[in-house]
C-alpha atoms as a PDB file:
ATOM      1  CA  UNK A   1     -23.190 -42.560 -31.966  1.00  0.00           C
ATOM      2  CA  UNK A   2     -20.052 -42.436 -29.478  1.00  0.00           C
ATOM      3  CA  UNK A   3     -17.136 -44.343 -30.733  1.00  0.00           C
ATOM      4  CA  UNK A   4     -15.691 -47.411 -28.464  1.00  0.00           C
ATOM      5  CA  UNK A   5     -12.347 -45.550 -27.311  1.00  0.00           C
ATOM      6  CA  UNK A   6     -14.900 -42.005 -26.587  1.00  0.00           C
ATOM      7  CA  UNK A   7     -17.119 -44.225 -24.670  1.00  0.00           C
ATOM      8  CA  UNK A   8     -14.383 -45.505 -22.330  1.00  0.00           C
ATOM      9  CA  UNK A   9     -12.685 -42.454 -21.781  1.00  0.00           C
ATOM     10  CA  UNK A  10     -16.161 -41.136 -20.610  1.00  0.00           C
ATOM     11  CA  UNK A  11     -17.028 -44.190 -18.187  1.00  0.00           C
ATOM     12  CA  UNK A  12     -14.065 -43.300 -16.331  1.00  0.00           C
ATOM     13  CA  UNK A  13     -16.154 -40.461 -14.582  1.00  0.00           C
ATOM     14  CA  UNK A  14     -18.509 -41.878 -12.869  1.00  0.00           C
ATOM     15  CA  UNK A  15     -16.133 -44.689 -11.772  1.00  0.00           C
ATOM     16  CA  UNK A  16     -13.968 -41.798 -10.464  1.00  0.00           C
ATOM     17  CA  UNK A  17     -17.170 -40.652  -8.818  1.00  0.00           C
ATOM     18  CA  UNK A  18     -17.993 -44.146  -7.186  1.00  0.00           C
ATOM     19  CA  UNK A  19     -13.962 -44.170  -6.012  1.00  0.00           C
ATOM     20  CA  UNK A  20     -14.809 -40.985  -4.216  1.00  0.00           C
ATOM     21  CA  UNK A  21     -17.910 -41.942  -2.152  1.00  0.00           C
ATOM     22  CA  UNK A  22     -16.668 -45.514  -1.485  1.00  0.00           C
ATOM     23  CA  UNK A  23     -13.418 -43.546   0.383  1.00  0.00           C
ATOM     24  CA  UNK A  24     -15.606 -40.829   1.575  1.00  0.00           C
ATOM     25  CA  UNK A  25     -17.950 -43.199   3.061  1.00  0.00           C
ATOM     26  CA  UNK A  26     -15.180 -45.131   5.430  1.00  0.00           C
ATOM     27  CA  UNK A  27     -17.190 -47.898   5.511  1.00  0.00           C
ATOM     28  CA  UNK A  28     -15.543 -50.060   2.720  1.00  0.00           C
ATOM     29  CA  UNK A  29     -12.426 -52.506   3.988  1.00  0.00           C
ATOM     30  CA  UNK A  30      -9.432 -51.090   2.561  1.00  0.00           C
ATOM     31  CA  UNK A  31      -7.987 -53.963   1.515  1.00  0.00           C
ATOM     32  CA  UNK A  32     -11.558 -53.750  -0.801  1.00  0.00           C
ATOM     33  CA  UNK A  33     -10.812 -50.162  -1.391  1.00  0.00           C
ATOM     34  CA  UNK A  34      -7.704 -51.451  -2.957  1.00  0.00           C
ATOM     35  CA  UNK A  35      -8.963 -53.241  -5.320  1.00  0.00           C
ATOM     36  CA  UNK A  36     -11.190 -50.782  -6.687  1.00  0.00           C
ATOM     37  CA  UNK A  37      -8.507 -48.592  -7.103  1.00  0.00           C
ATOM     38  CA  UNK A  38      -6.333 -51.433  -8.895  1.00  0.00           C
ATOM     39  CA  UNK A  39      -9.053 -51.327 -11.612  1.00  0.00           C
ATOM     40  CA  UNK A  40      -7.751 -47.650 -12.513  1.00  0.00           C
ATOM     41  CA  UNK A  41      -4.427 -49.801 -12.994  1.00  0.00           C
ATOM     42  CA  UNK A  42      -5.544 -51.941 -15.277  1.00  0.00           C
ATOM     43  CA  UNK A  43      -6.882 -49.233 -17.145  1.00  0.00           C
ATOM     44  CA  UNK A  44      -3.618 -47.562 -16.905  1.00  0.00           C
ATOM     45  CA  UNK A  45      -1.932 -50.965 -18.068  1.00  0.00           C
ATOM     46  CA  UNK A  46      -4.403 -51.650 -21.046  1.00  0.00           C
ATOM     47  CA  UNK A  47      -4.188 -48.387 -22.864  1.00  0.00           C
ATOM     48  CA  UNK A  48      -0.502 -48.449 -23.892  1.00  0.00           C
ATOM     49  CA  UNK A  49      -1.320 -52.131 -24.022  1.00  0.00           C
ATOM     50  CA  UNK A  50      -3.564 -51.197 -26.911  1.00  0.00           C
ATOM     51  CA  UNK A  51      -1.679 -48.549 -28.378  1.00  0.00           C
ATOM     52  CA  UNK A  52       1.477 -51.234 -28.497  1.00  0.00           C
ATOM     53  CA  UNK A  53      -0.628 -53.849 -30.383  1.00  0.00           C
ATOM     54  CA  UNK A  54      -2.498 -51.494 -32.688  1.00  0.00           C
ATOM     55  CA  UNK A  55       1.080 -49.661 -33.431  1.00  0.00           C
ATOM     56  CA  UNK A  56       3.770 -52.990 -33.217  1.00  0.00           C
ATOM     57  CA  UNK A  57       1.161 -55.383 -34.632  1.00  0.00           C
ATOM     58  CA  UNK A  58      -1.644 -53.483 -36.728  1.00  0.00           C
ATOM     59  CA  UNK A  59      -4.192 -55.691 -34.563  1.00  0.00           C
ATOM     60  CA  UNK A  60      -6.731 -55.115 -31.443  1.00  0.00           C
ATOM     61  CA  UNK A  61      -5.516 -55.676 -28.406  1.00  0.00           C
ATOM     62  CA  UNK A  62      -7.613 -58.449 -27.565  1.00  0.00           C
ATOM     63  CA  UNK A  63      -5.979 -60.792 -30.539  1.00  0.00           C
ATOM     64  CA  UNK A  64      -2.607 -60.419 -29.311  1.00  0.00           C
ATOM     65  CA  UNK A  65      -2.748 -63.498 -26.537  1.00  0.00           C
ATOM     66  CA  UNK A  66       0.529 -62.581 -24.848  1.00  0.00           C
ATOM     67  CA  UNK A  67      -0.452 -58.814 -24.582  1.00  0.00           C
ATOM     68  CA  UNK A  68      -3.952 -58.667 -23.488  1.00  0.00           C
ATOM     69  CA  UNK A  69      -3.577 -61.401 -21.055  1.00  0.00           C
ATOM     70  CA  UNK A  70      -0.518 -59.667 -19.327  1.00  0.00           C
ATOM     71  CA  UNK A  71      -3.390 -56.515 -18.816  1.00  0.00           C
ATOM     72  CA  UNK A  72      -5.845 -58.873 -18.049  1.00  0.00           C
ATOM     73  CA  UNK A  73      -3.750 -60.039 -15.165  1.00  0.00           C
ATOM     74  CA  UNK A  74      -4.206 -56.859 -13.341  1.00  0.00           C
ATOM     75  CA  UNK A  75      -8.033 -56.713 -13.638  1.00  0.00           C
ATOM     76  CA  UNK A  76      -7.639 -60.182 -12.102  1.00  0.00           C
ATOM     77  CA  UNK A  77      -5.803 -59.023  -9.043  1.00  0.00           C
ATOM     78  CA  UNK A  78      -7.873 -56.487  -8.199  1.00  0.00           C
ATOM     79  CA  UNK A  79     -11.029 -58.681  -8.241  1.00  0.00           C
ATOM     80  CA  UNK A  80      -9.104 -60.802  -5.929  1.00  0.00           C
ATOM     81  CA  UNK A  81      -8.009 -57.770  -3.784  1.00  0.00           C
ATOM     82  CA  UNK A  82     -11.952 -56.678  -3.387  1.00  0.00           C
ATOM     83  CA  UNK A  83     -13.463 -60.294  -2.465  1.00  0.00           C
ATOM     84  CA  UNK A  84     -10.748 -61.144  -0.206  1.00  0.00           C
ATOM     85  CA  UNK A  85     -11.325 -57.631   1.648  1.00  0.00           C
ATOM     86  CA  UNK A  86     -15.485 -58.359   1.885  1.00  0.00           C
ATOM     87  CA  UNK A  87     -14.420 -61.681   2.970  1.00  0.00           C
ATOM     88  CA  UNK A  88     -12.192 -60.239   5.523  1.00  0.00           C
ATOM     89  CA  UNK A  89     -15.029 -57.827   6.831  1.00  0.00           C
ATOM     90  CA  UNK A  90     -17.352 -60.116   6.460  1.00  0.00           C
ATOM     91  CA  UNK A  91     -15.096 -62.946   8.669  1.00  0.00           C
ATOM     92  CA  UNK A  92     -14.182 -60.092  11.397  1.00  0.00           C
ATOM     93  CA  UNK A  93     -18.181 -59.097  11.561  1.00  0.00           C
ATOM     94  CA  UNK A  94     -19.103 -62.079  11.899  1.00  0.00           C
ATOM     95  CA  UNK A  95     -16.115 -63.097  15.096  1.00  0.00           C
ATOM     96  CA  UNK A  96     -17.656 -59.354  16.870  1.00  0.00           C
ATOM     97  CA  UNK A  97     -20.788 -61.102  17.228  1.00  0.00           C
ATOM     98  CA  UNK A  98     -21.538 -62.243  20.659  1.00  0.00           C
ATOM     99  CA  UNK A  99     -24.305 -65.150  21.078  1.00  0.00           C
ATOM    100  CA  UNK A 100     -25.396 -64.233  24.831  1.00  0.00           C
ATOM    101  CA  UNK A 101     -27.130 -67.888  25.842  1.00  0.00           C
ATOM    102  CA  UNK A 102     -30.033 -66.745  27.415  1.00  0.00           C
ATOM    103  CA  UNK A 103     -30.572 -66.531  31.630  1.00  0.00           C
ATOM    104  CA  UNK A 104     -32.854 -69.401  33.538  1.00  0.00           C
ATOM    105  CA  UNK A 105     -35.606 -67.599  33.775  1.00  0.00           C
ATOM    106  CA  UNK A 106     -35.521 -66.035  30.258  1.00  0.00           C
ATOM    107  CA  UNK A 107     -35.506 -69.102  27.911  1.00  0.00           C
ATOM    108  CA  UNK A 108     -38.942 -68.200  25.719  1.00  0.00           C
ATOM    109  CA  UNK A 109     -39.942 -71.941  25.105  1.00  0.00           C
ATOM    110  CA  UNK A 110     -40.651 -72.517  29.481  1.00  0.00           C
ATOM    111  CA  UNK A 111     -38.948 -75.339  29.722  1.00  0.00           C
END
């Protein structure tokens, strides 16, 4: 059975791989984008985050208040950073659409 910390370390792969084909693709808003990639700072915030409480206070992270919610705050931001860019897209999509009022002699209920 994989350990917890082996088990992270290897889920970072395919989130690497979805990173790639959400740039690749061009079709995600970058603001979006952004926040996807702010999830790799988290990560980048949590492990010494760990490390610190396992080392300074012989404890998990997640029982030193203070600690984890100062890493927490960055998975936070970048959930905020990915809806407010599909809100964005969604808010610019939805301004691009025209509603053409149909012509006299086109309206489909004859009256």
């Amino acid at each position: 059975m994989l350990s917890k910390e082996t088990l992270f370390a290897v889920s970072l792969f395919p989130y690497l791989g979805f990173l790639w084909f959400l740039t690749r693709s061009g079709q995600v808003p970058r603001l979006a984008l952004a926040g996807f990639y702010g999830t790799l700072v988290f990560v980048a915030v949590t492990i010494p985050a760990g490390i610190y409480a396992q080392v300074h206070y012989s404890n998990a992270l997640a029982n030193i208040d203070w600690l984890h919610g100062g890493a927490e705050i960055f998975l936070t931001l970048s959930n905020i950073l990915v809806v407010l860019g599909f809100r964005q897209a969604i808010v610019d999509q939805s301004s691009q659409a025209k509603i053409v009022p149909p012509e006299d002699g086109d309206d489909p209920l004859n009256l």
